[in-house]
PDB file of N, CA and C in Angstrom:
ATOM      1  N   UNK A   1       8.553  -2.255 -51.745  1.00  0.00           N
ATOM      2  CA  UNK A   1       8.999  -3.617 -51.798  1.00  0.00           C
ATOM      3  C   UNK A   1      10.284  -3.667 -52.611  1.00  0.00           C
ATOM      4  N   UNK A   2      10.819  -4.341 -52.405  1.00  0.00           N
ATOM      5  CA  UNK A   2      12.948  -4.668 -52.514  1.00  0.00           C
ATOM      6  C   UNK A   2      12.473  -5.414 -54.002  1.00  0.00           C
ATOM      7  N   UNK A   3      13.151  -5.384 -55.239  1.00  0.00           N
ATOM      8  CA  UNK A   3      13.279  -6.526 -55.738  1.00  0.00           C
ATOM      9  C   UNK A   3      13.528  -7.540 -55.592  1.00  0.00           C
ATOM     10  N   UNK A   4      13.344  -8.919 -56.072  1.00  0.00           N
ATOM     11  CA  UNK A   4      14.685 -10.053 -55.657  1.00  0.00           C
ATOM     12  C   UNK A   4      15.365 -10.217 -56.680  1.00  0.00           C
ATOM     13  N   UNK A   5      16.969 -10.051 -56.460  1.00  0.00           N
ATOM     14  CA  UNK A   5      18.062 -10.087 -57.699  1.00  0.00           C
ATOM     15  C   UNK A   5      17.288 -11.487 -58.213  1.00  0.00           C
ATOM     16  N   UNK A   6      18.133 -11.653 -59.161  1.00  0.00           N
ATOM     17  CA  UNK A   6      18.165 -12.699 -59.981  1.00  0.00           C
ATOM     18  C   UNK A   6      19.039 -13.573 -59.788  1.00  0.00           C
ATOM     19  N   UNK A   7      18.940 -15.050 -59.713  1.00  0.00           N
ATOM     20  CA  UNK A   7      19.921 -15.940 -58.831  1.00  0.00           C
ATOM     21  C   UNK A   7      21.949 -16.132 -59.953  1.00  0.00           C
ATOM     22  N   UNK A   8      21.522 -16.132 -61.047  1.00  0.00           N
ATOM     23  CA  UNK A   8      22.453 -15.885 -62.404  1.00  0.00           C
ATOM     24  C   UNK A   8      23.534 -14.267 -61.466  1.00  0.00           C
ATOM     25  N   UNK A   9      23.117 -13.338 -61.156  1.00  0.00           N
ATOM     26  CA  UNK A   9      23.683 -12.426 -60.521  1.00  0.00           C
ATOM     27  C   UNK A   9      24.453 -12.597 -59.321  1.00  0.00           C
ATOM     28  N   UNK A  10      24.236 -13.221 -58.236  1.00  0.00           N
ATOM     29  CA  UNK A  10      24.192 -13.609 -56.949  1.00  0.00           C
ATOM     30  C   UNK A  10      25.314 -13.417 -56.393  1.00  0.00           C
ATOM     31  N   UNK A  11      26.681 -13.555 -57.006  1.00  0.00           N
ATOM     32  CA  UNK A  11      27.694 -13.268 -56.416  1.00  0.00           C
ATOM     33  C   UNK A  11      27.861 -11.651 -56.154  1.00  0.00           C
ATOM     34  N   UNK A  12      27.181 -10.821 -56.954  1.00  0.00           N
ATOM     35  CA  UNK A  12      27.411  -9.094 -56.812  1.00  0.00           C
ATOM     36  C   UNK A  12      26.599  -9.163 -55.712  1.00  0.00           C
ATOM     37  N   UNK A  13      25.396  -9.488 -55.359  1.00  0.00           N
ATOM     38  CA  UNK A  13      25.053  -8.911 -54.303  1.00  0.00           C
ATOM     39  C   UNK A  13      26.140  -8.277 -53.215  1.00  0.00           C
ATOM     40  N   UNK A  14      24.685  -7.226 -52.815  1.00  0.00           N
ATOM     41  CA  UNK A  14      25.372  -6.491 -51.541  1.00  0.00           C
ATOM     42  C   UNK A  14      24.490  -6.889 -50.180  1.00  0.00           C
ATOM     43  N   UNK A  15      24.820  -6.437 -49.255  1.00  0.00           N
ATOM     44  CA  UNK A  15      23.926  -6.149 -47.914  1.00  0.00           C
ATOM     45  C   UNK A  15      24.211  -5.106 -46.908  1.00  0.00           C
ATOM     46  N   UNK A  16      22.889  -4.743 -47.030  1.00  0.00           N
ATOM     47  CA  UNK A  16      22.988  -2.986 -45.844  1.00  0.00           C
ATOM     48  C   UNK A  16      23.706  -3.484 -44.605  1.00  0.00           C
ATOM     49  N   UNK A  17      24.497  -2.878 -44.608  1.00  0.00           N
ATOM     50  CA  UNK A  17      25.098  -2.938 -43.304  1.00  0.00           C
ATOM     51  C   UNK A  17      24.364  -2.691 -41.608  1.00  0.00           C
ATOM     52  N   UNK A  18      22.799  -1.982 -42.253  1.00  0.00           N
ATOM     53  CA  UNK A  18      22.409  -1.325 -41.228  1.00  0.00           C
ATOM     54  C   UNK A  18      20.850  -2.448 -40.526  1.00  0.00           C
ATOM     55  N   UNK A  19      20.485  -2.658 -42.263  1.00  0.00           N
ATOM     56  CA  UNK A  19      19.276  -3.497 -42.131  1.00  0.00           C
ATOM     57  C   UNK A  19      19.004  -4.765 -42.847  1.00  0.00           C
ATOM     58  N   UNK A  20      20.003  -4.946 -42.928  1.00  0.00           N
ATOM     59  CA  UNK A  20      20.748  -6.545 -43.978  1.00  0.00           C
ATOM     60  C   UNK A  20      19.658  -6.598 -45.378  1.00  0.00           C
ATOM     61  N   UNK A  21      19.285  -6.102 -45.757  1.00  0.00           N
ATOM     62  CA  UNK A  21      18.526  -6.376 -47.078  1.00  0.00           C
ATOM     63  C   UNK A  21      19.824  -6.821 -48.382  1.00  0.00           C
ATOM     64  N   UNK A  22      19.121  -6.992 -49.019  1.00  0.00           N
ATOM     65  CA  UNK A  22      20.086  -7.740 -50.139  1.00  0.00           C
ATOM     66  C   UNK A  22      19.442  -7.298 -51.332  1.00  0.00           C
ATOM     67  N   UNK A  23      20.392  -6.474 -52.256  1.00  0.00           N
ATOM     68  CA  UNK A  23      20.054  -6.415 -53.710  1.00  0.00           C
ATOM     69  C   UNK A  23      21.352  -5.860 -54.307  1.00  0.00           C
ATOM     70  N   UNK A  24      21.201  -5.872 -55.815  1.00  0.00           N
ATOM     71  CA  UNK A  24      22.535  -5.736 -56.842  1.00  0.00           C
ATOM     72  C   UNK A  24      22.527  -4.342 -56.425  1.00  0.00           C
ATOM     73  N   UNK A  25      24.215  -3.736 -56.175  1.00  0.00           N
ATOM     74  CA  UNK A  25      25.076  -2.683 -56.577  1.00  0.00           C
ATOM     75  C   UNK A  25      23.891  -1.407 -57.121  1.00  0.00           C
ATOM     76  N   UNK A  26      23.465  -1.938 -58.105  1.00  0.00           N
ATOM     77  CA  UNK A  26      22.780  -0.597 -59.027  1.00  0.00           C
ATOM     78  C   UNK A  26      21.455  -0.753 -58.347  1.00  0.00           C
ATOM     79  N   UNK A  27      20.631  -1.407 -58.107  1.00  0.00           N
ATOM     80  CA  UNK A  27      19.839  -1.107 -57.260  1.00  0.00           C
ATOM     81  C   UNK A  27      19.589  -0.047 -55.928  1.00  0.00           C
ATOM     82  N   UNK A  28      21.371  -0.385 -55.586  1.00  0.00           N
ATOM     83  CA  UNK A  28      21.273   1.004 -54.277  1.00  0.00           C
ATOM     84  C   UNK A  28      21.572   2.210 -54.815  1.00  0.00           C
ATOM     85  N   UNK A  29      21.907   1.839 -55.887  1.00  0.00           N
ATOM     86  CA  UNK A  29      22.544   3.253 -56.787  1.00  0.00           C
ATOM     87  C   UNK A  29      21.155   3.973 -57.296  1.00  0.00           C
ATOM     88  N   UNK A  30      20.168   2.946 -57.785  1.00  0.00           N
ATOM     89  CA  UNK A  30      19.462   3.699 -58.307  1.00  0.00           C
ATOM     90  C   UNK A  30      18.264   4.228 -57.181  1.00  0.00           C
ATOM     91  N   UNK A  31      17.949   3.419 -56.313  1.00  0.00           N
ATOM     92  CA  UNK A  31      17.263   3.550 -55.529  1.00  0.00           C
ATOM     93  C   UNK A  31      17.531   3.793 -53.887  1.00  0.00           C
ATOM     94  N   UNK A  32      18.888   3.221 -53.592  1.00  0.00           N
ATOM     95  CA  UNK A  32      18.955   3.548 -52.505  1.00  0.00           C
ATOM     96  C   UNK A  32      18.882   2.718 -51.558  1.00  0.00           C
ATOM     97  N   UNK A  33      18.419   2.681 -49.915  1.00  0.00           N
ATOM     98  CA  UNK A  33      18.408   1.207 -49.421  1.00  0.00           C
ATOM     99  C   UNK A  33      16.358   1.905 -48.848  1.00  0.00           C
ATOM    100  N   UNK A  34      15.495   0.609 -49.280  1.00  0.00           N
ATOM    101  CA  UNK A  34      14.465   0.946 -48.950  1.00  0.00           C
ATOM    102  C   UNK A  34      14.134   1.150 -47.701  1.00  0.00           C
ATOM    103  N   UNK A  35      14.800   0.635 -46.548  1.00  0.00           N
ATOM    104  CA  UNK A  35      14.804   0.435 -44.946  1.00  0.00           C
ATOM    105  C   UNK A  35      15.624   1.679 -44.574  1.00  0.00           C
ATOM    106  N   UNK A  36      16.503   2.412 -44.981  1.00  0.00           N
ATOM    107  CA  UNK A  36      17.332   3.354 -44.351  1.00  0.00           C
ATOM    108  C   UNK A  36      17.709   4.322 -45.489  1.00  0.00           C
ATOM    109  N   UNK A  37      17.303   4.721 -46.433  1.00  0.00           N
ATOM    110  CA  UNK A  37      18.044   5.337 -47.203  1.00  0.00           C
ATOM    111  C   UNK A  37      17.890   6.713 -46.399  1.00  0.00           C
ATOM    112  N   UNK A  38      16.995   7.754 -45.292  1.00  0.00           N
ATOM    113  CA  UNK A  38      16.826   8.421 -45.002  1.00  0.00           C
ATOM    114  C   UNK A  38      18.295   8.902 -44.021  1.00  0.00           C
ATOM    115  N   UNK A  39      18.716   7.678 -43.884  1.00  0.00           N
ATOM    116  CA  UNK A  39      19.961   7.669 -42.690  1.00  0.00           C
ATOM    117  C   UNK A  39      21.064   7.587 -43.658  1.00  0.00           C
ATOM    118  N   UNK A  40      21.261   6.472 -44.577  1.00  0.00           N
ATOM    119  CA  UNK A  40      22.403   6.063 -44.953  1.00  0.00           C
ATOM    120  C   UNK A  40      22.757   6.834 -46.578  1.00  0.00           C
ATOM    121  N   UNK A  41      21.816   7.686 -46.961  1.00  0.00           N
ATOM    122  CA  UNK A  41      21.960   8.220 -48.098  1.00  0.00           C
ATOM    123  C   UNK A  41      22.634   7.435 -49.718  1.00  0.00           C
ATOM    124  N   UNK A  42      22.513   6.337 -49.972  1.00  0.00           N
ATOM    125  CA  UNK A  42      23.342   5.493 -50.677  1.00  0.00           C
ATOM    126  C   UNK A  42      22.565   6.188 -52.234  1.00  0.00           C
ATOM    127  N   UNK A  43      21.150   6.454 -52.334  1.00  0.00           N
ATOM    128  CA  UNK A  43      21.232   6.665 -53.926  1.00  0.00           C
ATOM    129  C   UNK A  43      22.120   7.474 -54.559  1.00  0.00           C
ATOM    130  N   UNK A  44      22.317   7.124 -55.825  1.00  0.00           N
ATOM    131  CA  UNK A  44      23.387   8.076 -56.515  1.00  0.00           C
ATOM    132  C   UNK A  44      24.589   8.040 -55.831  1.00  0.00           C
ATOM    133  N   UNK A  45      25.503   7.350 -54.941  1.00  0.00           N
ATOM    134  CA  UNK A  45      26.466   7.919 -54.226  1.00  0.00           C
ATOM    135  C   UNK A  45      27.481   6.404 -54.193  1.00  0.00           C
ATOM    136  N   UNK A  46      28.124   5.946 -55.295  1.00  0.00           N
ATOM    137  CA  UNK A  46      28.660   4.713 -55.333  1.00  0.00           C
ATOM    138  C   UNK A  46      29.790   4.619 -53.734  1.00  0.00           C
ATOM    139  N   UNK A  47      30.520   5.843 -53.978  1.00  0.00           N
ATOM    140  CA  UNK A  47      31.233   5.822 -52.449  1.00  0.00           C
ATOM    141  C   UNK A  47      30.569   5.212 -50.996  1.00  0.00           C
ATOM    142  N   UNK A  48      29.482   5.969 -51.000  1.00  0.00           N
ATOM    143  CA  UNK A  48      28.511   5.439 -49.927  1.00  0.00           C
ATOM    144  C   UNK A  48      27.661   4.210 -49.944  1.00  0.00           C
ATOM    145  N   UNK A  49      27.493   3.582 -51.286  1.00  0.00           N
ATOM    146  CA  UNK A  49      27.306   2.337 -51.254  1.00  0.00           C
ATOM    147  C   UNK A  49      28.496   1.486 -51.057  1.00  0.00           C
ATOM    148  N   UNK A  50      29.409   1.445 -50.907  1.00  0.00           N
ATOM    149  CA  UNK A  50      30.753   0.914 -50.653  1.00  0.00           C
ATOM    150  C   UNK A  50      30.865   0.787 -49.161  1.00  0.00           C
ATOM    151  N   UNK A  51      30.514   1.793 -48.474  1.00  0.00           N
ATOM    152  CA  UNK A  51      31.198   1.982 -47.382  1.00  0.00           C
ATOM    153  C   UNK A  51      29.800   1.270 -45.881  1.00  0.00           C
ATOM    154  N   UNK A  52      28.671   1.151 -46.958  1.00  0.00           N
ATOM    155  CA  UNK A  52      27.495   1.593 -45.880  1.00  0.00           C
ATOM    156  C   UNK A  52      26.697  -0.343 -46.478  1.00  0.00           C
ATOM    157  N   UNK A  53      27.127  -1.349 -47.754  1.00  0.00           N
ATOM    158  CA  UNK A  53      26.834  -2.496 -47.341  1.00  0.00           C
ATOM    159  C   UNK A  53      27.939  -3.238 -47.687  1.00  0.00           C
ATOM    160  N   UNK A  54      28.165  -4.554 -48.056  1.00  0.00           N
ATOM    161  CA  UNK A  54      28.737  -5.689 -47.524  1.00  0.00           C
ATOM    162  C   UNK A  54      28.788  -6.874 -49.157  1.00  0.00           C
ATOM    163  N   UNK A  55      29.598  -7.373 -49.282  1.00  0.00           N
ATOM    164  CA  UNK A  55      29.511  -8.638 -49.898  1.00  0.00           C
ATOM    165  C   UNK A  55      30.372  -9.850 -48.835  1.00  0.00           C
ATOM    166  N   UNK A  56      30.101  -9.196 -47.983  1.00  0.00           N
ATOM    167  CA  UNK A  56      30.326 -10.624 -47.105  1.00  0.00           C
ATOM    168  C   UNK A  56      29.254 -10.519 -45.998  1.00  0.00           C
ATOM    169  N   UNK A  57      28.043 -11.528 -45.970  1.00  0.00           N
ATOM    170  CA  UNK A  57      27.438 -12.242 -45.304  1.00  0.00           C
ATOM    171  C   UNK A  57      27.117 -13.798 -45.645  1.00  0.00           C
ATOM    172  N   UNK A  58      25.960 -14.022 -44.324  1.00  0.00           N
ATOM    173  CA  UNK A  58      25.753 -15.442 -44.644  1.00  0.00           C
ATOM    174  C   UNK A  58      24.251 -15.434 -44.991  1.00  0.00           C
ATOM    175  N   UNK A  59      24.014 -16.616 -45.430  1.00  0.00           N
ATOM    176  CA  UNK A  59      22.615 -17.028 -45.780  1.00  0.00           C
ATOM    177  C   UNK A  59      21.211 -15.913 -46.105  1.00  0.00           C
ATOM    178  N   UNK A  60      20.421 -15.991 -45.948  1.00  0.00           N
ATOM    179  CA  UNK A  60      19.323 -15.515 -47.376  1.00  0.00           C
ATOM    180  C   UNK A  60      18.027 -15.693 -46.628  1.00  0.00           C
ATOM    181  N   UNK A  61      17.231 -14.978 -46.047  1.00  0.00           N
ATOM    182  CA  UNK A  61      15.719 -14.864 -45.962  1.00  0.00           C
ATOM    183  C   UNK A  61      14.811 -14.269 -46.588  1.00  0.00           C
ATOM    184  N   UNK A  62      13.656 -14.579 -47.116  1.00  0.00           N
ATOM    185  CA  UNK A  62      12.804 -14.453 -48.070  1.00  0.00           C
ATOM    186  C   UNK A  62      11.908 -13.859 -47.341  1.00  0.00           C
ATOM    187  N   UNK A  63      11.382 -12.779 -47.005  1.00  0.00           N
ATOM    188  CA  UNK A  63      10.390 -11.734 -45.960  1.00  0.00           C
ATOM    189  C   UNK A  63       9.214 -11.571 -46.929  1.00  0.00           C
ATOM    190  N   UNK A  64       8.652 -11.980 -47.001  1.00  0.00           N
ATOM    191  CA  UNK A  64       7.128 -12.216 -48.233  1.00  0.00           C
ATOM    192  C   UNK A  64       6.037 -11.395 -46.916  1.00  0.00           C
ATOM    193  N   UNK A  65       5.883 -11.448 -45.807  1.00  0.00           N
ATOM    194  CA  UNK A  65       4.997 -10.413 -44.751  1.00  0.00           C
ATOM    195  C   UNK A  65       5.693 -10.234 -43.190  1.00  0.00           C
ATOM    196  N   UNK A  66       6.186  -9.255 -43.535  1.00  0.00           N
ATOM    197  CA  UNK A  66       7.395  -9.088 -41.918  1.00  0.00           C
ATOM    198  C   UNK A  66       6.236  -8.912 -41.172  1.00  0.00           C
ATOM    199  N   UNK A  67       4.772  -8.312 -40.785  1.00  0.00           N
ATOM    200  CA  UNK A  67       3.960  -8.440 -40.054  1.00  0.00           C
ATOM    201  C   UNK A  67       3.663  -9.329 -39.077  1.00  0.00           C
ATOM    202  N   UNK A  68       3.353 -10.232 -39.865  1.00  0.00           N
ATOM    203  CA  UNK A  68       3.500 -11.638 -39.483  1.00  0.00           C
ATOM    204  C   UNK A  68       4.725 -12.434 -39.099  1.00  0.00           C
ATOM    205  N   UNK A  69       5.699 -12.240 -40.147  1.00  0.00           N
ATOM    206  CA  UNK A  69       6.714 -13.693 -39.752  1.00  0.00           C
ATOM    207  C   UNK A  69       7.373 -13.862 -38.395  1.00  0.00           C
ATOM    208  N   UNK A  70       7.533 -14.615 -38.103  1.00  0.00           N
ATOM    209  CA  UNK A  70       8.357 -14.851 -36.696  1.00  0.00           C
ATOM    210  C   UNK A  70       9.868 -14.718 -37.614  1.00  0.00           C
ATOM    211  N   UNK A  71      10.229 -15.030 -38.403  1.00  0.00           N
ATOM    212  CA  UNK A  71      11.601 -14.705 -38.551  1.00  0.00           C
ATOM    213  C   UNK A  71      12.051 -13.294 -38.672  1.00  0.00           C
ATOM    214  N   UNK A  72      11.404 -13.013 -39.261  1.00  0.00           N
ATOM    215  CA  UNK A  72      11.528 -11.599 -39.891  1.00  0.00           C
ATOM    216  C   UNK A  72      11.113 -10.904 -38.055  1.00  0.00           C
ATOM    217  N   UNK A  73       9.899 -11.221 -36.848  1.00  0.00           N
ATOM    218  CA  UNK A  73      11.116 -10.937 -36.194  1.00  0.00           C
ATOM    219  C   UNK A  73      11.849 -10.872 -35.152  1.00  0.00           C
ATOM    220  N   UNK A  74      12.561 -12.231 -35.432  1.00  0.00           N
ATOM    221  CA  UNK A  74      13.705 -12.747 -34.975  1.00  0.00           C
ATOM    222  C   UNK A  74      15.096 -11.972 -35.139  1.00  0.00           C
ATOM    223  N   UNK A  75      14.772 -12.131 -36.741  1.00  0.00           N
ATOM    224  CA  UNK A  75      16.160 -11.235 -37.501  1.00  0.00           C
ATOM    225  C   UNK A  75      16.010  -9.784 -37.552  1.00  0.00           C
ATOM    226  N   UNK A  76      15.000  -8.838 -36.767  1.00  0.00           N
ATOM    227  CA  UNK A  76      14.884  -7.701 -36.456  1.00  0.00           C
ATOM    228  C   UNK A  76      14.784  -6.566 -37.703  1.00  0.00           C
ATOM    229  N   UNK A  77      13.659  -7.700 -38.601  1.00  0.00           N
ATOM    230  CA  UNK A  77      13.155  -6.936 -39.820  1.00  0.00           C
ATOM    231  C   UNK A  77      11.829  -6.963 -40.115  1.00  0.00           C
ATOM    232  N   UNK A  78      11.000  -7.017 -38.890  1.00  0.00           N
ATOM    233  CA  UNK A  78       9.504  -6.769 -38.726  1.00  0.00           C
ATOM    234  C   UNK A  78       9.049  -5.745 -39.574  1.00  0.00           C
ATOM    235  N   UNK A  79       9.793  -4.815 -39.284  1.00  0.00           N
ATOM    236  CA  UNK A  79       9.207  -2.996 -40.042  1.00  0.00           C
ATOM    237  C   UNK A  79      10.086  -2.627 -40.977  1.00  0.00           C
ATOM    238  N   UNK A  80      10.377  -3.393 -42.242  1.00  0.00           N
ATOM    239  CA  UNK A  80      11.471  -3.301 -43.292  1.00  0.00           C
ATOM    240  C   UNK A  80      10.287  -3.512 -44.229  1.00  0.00           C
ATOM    241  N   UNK A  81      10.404  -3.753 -45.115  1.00  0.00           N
ATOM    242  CA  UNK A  81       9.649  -3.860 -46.297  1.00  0.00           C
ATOM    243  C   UNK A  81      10.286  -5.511 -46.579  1.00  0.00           C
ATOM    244  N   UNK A  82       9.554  -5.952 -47.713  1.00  0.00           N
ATOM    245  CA  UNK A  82       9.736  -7.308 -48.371  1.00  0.00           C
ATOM    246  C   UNK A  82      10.731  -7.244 -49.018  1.00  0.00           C
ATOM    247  N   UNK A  83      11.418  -8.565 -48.785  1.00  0.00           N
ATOM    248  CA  UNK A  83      12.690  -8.652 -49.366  1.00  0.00           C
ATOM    249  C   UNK A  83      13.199  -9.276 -49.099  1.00  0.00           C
ATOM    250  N   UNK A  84      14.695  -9.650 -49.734  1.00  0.00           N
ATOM    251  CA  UNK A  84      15.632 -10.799 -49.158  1.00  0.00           C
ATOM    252  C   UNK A  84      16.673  -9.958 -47.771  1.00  0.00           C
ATOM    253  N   UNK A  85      16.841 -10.651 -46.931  1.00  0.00           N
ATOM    254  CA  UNK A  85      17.367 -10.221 -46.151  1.00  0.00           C
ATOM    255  C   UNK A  85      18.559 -11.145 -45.763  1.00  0.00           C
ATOM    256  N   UNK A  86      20.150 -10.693 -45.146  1.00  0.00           N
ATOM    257  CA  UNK A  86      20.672 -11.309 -44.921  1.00  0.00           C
ATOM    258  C   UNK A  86      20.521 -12.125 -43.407  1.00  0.00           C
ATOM    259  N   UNK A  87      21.277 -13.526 -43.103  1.00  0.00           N
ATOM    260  CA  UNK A  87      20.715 -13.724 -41.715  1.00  0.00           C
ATOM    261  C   UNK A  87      21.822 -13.056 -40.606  1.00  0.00           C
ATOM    262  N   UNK A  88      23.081 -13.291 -41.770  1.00  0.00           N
ATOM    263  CA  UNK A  88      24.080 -12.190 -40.623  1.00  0.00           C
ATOM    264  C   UNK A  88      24.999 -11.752 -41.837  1.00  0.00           C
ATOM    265  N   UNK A  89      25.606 -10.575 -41.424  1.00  0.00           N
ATOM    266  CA  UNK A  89      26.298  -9.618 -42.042  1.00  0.00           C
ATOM    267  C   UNK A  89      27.801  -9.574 -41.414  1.00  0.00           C
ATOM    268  N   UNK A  90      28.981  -9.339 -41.965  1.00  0.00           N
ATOM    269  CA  UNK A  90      29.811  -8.996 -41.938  1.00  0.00           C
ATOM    270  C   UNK A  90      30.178  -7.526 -41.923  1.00  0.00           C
ATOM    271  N   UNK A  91      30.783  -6.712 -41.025  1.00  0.00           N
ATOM    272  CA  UNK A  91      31.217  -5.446 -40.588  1.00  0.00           C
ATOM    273  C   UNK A  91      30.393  -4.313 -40.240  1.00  0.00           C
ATOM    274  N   UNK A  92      30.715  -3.385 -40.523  1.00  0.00           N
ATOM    275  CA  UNK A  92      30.264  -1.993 -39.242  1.00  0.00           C
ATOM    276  C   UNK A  92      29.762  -1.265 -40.257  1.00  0.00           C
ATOM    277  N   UNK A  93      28.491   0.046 -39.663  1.00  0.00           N
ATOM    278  CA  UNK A  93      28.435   0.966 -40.787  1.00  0.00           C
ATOM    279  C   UNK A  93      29.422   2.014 -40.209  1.00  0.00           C
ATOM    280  N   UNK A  94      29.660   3.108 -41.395  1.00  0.00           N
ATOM    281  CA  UNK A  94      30.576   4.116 -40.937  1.00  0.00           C
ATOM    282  C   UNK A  94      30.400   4.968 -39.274  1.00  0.00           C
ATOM    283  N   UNK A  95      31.368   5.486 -39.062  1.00  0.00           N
ATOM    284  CA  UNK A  95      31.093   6.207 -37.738  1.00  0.00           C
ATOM    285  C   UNK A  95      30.110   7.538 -37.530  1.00  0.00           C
ATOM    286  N   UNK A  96      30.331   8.541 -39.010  1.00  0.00           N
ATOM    287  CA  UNK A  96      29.346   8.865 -39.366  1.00  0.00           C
ATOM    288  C   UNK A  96      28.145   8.656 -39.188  1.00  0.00           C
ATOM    289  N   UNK A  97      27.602   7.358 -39.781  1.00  0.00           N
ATOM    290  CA  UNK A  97      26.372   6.862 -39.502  1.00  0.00           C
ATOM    291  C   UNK A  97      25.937   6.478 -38.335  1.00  0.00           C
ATOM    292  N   UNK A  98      26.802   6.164 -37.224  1.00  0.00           N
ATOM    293  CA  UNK A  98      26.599   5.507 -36.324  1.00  0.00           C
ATOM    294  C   UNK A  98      25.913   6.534 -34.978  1.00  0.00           C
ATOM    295  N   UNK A  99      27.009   7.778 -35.197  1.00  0.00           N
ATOM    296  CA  UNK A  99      26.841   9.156 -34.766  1.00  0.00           C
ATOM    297  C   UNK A  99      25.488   9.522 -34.732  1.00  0.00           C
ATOM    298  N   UNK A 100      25.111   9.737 -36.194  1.00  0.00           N
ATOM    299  CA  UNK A 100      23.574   9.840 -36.413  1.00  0.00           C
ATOM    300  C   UNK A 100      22.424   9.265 -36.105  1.00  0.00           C
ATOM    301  N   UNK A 101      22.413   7.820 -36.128  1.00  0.00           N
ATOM    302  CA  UNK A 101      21.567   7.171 -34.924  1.00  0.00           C
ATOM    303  C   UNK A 101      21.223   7.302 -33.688  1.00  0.00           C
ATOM    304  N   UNK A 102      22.611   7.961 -32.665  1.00  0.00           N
ATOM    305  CA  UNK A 102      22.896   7.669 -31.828  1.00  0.00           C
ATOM    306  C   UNK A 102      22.413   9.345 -31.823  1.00  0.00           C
ATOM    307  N   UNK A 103      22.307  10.472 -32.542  1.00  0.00           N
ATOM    308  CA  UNK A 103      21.784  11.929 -32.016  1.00  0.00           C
ATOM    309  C   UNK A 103      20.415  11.637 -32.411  1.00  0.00           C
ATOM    310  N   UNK A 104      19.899  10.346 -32.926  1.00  0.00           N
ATOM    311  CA  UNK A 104      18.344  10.450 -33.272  1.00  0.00           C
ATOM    312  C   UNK A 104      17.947   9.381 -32.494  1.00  0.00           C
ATOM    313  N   UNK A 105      18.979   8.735 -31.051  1.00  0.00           N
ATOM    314  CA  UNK A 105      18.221   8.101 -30.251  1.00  0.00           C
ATOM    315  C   UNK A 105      17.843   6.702 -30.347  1.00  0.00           C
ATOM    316  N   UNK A 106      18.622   6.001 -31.417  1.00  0.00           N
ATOM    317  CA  UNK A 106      18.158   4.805 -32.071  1.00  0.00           C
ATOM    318  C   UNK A 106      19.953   3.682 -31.386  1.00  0.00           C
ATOM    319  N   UNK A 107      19.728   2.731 -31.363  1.00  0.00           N
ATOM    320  CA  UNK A 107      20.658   2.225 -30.882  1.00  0.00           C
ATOM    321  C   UNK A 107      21.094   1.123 -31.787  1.00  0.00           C
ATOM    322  N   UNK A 108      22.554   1.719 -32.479  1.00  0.00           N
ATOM    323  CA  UNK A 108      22.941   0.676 -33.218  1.00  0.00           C
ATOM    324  C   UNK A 108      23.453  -0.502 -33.073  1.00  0.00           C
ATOM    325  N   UNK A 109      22.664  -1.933 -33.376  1.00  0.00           N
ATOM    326  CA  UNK A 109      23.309  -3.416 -33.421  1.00  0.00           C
ATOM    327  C   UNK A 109      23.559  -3.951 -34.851  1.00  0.00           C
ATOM    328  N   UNK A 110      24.862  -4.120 -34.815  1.00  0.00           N
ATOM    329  CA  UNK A 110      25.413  -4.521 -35.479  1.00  0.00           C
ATOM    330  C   UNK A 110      25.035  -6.024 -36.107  1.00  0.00           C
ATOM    331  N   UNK A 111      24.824  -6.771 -36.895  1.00  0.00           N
ATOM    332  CA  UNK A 111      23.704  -7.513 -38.223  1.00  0.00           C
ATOM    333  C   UNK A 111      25.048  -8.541 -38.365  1.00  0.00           C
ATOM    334  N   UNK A 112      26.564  -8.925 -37.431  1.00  0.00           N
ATOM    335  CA  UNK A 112      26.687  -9.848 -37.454  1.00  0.00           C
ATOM    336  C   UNK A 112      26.591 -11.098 -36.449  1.00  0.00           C
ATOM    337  N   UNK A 113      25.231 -11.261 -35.546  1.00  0.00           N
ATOM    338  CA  UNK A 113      25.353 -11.394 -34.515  1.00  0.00           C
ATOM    339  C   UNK A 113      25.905 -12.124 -33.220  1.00  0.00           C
ATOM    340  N   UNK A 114      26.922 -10.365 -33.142  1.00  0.00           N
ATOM    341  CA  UNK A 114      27.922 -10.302 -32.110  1.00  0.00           C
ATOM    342  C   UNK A 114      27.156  -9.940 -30.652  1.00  0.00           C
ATOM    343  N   UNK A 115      25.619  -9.668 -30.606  1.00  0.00           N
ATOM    344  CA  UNK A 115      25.138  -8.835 -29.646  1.00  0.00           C
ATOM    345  C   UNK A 115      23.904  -9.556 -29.370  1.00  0.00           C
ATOM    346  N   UNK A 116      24.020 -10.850 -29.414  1.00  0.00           N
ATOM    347  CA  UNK A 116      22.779 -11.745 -29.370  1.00  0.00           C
ATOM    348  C   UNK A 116      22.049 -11.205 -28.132  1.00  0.00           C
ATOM    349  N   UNK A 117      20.292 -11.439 -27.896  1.00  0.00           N
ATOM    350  CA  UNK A 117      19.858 -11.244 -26.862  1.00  0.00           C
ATOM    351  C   UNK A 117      19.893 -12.480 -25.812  1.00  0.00           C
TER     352      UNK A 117
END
């Protein structure tokens, strides 16, 4: 389970580029992204937290049981863990990353939605 920053913080937030979650800078630093860190490698790696989330999105969902929620999934975070999630994201993950999805068969959509169903 994601922390939830603290609202006093709010302007540092970040968001995964990959799986829109939302938490402070040092959070991915220390931990990483809980939904992708296997792909996006961000603990310990400030470069790669730079490159891999975002301080530009919009609005804020509160995922208390992605099992259940119809939003959670709507916003295509059914199988994420709890957390704040963004509702849309601003920009791309690296090509790198994108590569890697794409040799493990997974098809990347992009979290600002440009690719509505």
């Amino acid at each position: 389970m994601a922390a939830i920053p603290p609202q006093a913080r709010s302007k540092h937030l970040r968001a995964c580029l990959l799986c829109s979650i939302i938490q402070l800078p040092a959070d991915f630093r220390k931990l990483g992204c809980p939904n992708c860190e296997e792909i996006l490698q961000m603990k310990g790696s400030p470069d790669r937290i730079t490159s891999c989330t975002t301080t530009l999105f919009d609005g804020v969902i509160a995922v208390i049981d992605p099992d259940t929620s119809w939003v959670a999934r709507w916003q295509r975070t059914a199988k994420y863990v709890r957390g704040m999630y963004a509702v849309r994201v601003t920009g791309r993950i690296p090509e790198d990353v994108e590569l890697e999805l794409e040799r493990r068969g997974i098809k990347y959509r992009p979290r600002d939605q440009s690719d509505q169903d």
